[in-house]
Protein backbone atom coordinates (compact mmCIF):
# COMPACT_ATOMS: atom_id res chain seq x y z
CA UNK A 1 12.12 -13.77 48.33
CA UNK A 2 10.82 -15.33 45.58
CA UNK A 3 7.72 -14.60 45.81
CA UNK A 4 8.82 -11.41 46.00
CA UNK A 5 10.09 -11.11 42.68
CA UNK A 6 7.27 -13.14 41.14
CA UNK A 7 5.26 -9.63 41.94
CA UNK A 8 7.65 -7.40 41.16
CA UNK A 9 7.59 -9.49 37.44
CA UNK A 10 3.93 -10.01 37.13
CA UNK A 11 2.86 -6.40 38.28
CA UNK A 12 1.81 -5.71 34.82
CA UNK A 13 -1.58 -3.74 36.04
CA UNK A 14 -0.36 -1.54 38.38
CA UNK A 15 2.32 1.73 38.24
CA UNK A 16 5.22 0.74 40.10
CA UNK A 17 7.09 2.93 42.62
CA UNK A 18 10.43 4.44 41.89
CA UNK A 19 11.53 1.79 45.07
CA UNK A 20 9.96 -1.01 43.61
CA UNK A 21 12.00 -0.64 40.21
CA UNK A 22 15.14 -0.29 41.83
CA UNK A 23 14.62 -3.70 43.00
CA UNK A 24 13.80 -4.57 39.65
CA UNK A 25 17.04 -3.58 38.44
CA UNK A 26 18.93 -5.38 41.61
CA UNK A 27 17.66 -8.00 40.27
CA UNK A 28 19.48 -7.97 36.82
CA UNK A 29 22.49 -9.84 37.80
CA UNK A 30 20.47 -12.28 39.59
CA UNK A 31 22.23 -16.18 39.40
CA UNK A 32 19.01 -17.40 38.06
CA UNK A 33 18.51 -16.63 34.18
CA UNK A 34 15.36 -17.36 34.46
CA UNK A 35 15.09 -14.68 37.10
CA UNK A 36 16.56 -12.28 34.98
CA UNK A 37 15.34 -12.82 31.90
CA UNK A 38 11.71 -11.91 33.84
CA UNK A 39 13.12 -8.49 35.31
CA UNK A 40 14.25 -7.51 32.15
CA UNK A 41 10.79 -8.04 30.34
CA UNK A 42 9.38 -6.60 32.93
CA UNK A 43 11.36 -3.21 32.96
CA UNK A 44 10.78 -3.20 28.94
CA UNK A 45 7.09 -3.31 29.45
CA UNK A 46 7.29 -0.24 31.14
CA UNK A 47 8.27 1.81 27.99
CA UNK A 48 10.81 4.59 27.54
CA UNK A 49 9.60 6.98 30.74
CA UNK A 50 12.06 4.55 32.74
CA UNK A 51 14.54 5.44 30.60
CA UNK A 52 16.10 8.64 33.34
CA UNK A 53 15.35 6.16 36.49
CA UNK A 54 17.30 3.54 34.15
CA UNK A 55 20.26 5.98 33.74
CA UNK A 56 20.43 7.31 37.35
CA UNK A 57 20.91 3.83 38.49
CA UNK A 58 23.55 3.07 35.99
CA UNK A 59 24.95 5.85 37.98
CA UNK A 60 24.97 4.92 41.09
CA UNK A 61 26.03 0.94 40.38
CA UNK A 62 29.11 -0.12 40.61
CA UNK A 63 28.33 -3.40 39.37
CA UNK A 64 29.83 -3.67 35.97
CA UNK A 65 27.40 -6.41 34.32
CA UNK A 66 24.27 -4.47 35.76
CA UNK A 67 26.19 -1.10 34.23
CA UNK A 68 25.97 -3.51 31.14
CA UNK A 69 22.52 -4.78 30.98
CA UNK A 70 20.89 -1.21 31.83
CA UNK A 71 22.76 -0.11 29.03
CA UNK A 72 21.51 -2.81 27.09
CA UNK A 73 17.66 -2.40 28.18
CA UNK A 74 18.05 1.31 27.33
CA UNK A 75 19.12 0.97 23.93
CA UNK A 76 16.17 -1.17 23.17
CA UNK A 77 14.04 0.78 24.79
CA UNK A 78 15.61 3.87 22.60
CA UNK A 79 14.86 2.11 19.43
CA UNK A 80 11.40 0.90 20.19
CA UNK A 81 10.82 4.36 20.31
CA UNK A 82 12.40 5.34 17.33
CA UNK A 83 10.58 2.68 15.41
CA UNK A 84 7.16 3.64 16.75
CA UNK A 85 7.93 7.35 15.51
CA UNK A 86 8.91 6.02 12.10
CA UNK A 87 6.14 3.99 11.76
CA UNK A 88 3.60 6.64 13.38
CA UNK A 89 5.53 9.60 10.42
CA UNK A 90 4.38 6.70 7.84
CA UNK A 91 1.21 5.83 8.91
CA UNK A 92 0.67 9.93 9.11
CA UNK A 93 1.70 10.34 5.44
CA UNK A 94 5.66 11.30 5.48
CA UNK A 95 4.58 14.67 5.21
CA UNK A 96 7.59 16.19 6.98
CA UNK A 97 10.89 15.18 5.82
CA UNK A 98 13.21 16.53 8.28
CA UNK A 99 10.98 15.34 10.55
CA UNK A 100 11.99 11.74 9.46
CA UNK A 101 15.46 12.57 8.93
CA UNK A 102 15.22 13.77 12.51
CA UNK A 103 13.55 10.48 13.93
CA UNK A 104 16.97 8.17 11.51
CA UNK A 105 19.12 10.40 13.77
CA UNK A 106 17.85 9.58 16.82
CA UNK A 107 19.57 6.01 16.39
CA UNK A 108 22.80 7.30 17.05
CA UNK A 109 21.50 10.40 19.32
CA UNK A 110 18.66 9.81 21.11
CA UNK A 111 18.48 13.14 22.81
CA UNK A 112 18.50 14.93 19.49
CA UNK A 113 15.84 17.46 18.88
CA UNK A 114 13.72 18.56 16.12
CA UNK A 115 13.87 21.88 17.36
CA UNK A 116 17.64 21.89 16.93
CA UNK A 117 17.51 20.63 13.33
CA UNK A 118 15.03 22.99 12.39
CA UNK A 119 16.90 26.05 13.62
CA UNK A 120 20.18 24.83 11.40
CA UNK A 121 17.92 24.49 8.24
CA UNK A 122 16.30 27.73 9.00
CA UNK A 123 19.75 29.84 9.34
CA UNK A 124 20.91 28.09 6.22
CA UNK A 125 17.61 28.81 4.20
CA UNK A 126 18.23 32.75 5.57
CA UNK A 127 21.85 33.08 4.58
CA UNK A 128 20.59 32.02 1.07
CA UNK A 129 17.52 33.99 0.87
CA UNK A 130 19.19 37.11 1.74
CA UNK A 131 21.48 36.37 -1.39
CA UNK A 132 18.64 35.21 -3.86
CA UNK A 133 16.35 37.10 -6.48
CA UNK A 134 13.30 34.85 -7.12
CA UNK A 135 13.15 36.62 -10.40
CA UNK A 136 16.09 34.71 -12.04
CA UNK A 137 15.39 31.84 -14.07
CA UNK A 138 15.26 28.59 -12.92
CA UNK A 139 19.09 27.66 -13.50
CA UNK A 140 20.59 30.34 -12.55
CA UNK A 141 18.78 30.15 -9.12
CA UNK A 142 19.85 26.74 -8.79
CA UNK A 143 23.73 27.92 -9.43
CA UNK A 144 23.05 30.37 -6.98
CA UNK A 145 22.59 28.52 -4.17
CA UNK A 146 25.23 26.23 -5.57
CA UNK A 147 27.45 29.41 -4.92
CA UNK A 148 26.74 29.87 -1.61
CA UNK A 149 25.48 25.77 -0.70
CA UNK A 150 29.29 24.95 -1.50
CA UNK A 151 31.02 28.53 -0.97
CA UNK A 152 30.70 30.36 2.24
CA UNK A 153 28.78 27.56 3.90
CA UNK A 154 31.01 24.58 2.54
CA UNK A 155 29.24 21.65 2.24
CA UNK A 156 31.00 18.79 0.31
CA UNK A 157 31.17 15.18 -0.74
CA UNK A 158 33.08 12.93 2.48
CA UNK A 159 35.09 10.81 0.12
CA UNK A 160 37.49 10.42 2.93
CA UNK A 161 34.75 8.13 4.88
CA UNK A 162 32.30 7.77 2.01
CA UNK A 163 31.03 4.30 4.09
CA UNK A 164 30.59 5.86 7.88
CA UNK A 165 27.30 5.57 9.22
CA UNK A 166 27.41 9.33 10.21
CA UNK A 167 27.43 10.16 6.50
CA UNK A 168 23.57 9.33 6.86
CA UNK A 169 23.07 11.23 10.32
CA UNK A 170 21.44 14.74 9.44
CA UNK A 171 23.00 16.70 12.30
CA UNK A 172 26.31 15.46 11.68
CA UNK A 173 26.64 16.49 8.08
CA UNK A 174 25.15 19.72 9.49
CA UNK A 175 27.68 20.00 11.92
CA UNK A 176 30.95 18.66 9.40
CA UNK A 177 29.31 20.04 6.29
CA UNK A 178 30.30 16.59 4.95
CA UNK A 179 28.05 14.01 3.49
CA UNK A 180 26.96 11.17 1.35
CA UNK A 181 24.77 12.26 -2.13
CA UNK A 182 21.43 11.36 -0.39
CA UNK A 183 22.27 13.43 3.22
CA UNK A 184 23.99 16.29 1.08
CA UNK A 185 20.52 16.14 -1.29
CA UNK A 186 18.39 16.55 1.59
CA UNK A 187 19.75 19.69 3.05
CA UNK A 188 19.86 20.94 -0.08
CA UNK A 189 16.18 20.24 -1.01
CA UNK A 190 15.02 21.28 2.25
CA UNK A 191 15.88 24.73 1.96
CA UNK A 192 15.34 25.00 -2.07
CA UNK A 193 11.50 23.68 -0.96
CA UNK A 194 11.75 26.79 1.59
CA UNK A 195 12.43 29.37 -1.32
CA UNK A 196 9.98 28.31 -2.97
CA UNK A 197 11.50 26.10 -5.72
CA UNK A 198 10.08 22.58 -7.07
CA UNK A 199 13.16 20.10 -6.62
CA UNK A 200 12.51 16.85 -5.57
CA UNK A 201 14.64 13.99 -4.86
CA UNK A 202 14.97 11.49 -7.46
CA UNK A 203 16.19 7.09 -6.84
CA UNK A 204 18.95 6.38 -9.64
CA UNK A 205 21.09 3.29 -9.15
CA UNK A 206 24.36 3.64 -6.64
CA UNK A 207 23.63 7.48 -6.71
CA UNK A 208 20.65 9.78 -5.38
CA UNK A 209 19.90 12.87 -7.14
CA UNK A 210 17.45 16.03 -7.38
CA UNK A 211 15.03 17.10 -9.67
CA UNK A 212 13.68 20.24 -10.64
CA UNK A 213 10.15 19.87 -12.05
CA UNK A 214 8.23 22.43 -12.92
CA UNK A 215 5.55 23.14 -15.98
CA UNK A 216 8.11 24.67 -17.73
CA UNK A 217 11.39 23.08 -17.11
CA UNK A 218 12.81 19.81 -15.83
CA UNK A 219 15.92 18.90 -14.80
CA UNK A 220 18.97 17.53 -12.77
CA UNK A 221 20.94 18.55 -9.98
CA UNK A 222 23.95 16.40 -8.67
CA UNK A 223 24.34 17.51 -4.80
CA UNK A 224 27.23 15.62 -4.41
CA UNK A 225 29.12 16.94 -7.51
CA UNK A 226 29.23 20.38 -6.09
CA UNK A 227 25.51 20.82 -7.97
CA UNK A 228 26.41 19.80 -11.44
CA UNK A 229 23.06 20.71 -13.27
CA UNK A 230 22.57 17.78 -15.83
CA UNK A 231 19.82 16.50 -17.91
CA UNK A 232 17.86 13.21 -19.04
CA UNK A 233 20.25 12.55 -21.91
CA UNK A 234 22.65 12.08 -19.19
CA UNK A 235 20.42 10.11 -17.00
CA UNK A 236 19.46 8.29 -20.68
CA UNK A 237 23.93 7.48 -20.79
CA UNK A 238 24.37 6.58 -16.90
CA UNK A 239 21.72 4.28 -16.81
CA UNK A 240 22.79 3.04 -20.35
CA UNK A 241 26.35 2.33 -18.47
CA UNK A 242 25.16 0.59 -16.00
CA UNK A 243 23.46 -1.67 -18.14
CA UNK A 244 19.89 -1.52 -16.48
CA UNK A 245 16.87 -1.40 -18.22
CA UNK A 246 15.50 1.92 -17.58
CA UNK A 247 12.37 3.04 -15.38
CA UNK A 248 10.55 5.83 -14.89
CA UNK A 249 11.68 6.33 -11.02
CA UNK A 250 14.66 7.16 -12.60
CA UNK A 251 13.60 10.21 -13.80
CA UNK A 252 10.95 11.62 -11.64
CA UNK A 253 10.35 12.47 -7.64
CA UNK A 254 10.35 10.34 -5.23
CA UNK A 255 8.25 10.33 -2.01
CA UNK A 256 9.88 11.72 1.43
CA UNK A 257 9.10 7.73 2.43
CA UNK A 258 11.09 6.41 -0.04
CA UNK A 259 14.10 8.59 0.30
CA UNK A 260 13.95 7.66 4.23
CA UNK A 261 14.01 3.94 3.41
CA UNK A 262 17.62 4.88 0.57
CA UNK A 263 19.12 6.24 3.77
CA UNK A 264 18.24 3.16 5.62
CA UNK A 265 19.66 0.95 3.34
CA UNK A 266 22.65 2.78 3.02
CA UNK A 267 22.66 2.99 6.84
CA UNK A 268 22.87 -0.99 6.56
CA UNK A 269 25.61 -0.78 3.76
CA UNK A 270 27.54 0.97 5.98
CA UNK A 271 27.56 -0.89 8.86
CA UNK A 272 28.10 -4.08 6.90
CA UNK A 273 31.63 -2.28 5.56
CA UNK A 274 32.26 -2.10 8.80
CA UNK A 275 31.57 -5.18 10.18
CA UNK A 276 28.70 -3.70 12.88
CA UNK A 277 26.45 -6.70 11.78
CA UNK A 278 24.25 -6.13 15.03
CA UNK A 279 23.27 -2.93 13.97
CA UNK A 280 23.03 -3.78 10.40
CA UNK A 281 20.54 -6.38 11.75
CA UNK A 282 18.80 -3.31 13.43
CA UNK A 283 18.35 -1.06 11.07
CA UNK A 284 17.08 -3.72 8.90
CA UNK A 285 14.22 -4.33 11.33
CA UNK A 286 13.77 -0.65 11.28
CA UNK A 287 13.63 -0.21 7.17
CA UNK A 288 11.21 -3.11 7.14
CA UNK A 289 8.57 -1.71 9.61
CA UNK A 290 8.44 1.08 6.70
CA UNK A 291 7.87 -1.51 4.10
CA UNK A 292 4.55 -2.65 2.71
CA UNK A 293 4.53 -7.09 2.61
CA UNK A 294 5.49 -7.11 -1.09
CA UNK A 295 8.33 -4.96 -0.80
CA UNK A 296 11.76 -5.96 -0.38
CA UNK A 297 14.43 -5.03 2.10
């Protein structure tokens, strides 16, 4: 028997059979840790296409602990993935932001799809579009999507639950139309950026804001104020308030990456008000596999 599972463990060179697995995962709740603690490496070497064998035998057990590890194995599994997508949207520039809003999601949803995220932008985007005149000037098209952004479509500021993780989850604020300022910015940028506009998300202190920049005309757009259109005086007072020495990131765009890495950090606020510290200790694994070696977490 045991040399049995000594091949099932060491079978690293070879594709293993759907029968050979499911003696793999027998073998969870095996008396010997050691034993275990084998089986489970093993079944994480074989990466995330185990993941629907992995939930069909969850299943069909009616062993509670083995219910418990497979849950276990698949949730690392789930976020090895995640974190090689991040890493692999980093590595390939950060071009697409919903894209890595989409891959942040997929720590709480896993079988969320792009495709579905991209259809709700889209429909938002049209029900604007149809509404907007591209020859207005630059603040009065930004007050008219404010009309419709928190009219008819009634997004808003979550004060209620200002700290819950979900604030940071893109297809949840879809879904509630509630946010935090950095969720409720990035809806709102991505379908300004689809009409054509310049705005751009911009870093300032406890509060994430957007930008428009163009050669003409610059200036500030608080999402989760209901739009408030504001200026660098006012950035000039806040910062000034706050008693920080002020930077230039405090006035100009930021890159998609960075604004990914504010909604990890706030993902790790959040689950530190709420006392989740094992996955505040996740997430910040996952915000520093987007950080260069001098940066800070």
């Amino acid at each position: 028997m045991f040399l049995f599972i000594r091949s099932l463990v060491k079978a690293d060179m070879r594709i293993m059979n759907k029968r050979e697995i499911k003696a793999l995962v027998s073998l969870l709740d095996d008396e010997d840790h050691e034993v275990s603690e084998h089986v489970e490496g093993r079944i994480l070497s074989l990466g995330g296409s185990i993941i629907p064998f992995l939930e069909s035998e969850w299943e069909e057990s009616f062993n509670p602990n083995i219910q418990r590890k497979i849950e276990e194995l698949i949730h690392e599994l789930q976020l090895s993935i995640m974190m090689d997508r991040l890493v692999q949207w980093k590595n390939s520039g950060g071009l697409d932001l919903l894209e890595g809003m989409w891959i942040l999601a997929t720590y709480h949803y896993p079988d969320l799809t792009m495709e579905k995220l991209a259809s709700s932008i889209e429909q938002l985007y049209y029900d604007i579009w149809i509404q907007f005149k591209e020859e207005m000037n630059a603040v009065d098209q930004i007050k008219r999507i404010n009309s419709i952004f928190f009219g008819p479509m009634n997004f808003a500021a979550n004060t209620k639950n200002f700290h819950s993780p979900s604030n940071s989850m893109i297809n949840v604020v879809l879904e509630n139309r509630r946010g935090n300022p950095i969720t409720l910015c990035v809806i709102y940028l991505l379908i300004a950026r689809k009409l054509g506009l310049p705005v751009y998300g911009v870093n300032l202190p406890n509060l994430f804001v957007l930008t428009y920049k163009s050669e003409k005309a610059q200036f500030y757009i608080n999402v989760f104020s209901r739009g408030i259109i504001f200026s660098k005086t006012d950035i000039d007072h806040y910062i000034a308030q706050l008693n920080i020495k002020p930077k230039e990131m405090f006035y100009q765009p930021c890159t998609n990456l960075e604004i990914i890495q504010r909604v990890l950090r706030n993902l790790i606020l959040s689950y530190e008000k709420t006392s989740e510290h094992e996955k505040m200790t996740e997430i910040e694994k996952i915000l520093k596999s987007t950080l260069d070696n001098q940066d800070e977490v």
